[in-house]
C-alpha atoms as a PDB file:
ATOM      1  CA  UNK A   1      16.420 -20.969   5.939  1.00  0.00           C
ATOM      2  CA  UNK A   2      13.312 -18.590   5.677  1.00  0.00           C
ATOM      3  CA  UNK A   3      10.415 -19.427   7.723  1.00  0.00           C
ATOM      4  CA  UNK A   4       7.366 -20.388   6.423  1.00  0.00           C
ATOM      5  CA  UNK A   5       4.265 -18.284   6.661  1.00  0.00           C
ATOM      6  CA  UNK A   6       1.871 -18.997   9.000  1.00  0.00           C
ATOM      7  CA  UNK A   7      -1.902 -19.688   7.849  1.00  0.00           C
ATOM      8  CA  UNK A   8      -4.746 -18.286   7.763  1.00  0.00           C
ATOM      9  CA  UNK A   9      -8.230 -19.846   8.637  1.00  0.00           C
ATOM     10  CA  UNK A  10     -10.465 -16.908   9.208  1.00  0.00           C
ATOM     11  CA  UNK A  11     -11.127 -13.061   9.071  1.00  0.00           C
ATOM     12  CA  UNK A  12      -9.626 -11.922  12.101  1.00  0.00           C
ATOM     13  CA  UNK A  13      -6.580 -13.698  11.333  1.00  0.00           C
ATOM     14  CA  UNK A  14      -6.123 -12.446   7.721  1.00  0.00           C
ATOM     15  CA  UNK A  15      -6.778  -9.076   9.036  1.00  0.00           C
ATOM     16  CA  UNK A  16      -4.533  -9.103  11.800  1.00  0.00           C
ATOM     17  CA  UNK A  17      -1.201 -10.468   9.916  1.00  0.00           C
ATOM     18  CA  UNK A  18      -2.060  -7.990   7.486  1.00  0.00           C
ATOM     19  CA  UNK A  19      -2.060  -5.049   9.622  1.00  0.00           C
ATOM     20  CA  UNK A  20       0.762  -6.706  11.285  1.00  0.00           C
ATOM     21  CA  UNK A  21       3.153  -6.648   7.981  1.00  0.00           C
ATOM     22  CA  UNK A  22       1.394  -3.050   7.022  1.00  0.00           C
ATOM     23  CA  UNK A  23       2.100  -1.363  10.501  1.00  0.00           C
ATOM     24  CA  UNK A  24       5.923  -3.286  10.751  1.00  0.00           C
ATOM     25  CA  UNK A  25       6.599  -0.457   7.456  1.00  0.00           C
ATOM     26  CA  UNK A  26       4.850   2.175   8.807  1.00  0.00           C
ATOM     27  CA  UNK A  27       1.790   1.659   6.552  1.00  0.00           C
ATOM     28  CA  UNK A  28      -1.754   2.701   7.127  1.00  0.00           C
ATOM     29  CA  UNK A  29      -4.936   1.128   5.740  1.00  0.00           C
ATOM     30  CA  UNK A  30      -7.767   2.393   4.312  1.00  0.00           C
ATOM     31  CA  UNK A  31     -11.041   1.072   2.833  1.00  0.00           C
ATOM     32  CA  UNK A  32     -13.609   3.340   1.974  1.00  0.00           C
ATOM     33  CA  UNK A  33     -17.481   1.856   1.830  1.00  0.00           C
ATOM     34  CA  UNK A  34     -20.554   3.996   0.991  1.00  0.00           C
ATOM     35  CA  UNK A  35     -23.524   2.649   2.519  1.00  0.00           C
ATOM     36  CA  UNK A  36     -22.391  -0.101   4.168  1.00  0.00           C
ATOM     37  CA  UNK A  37     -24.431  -3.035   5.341  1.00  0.00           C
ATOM     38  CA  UNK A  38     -23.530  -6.172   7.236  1.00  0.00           C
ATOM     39  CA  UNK A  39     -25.258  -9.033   8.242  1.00  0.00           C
ATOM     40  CA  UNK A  40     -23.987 -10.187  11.171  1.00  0.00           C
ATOM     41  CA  UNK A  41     -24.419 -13.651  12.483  1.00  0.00           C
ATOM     42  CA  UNK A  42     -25.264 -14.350  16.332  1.00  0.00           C
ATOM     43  CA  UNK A  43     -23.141 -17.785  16.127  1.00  0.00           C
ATOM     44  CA  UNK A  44     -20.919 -19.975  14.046  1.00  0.00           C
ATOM     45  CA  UNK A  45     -23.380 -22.479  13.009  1.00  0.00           C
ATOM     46  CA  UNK A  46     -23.829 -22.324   9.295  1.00  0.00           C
ATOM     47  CA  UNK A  47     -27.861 -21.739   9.442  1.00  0.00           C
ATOM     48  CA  UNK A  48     -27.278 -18.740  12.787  1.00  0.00           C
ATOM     49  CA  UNK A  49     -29.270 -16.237  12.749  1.00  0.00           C
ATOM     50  CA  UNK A  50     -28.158 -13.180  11.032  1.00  0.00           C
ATOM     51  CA  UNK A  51     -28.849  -9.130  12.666  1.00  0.00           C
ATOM     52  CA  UNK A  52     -28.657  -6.586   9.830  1.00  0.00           C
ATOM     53  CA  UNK A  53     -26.293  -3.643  10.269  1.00  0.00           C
ATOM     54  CA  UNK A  54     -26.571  -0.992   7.819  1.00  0.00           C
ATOM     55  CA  UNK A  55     -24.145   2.510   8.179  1.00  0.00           C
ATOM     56  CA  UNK A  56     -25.783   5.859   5.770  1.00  0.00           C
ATOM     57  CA  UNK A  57     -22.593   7.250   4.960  1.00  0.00           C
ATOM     58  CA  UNK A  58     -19.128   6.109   4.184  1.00  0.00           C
ATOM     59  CA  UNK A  59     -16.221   4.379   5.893  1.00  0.00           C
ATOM     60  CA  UNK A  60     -13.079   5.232   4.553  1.00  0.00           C
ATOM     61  CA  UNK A  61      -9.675   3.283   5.364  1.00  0.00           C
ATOM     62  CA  UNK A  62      -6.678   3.798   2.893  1.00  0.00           C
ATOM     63  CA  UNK A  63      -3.448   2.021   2.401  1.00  0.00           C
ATOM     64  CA  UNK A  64       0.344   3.860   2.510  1.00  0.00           C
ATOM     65  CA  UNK A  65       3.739   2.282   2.883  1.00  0.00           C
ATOM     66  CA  UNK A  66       5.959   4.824   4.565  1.00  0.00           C
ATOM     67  CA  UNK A  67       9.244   2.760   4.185  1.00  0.00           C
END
């Protein structure tokens, strides 16, 4: 019998079991933003504050599967 999948409830989660199953091939990721700007809240409470990061440039992170 297969196991069943675990899941996910937030971000770091979903990114983690993905770079999990990526890395477990030999994969890389990539994304690739141009001008990227985040708003970044200071707690968990729906109404938090938010601080405003903003990169002038690009961020690139790719995706290949080795295997």
């Amino acid at each position: 019998m297969s196991e069943q999948p675990k899941e996910t409830h937030t971000w770091p989660e979903l990114a983690i079991g993905l770079y999990d199953k990526l890395t477990g091939r030999g994969a890389e990721i990539n994304y690739q933003f141009d001008n990227l700007e985040v708003f970044v809240p200071a707690s968990t409470q729906p109404d938090a504050a938010q601080a405003r990061w903003k990169l002038n440039g690009s961020v690139v992170i790719s995706t290949r599967d080795r295997a």
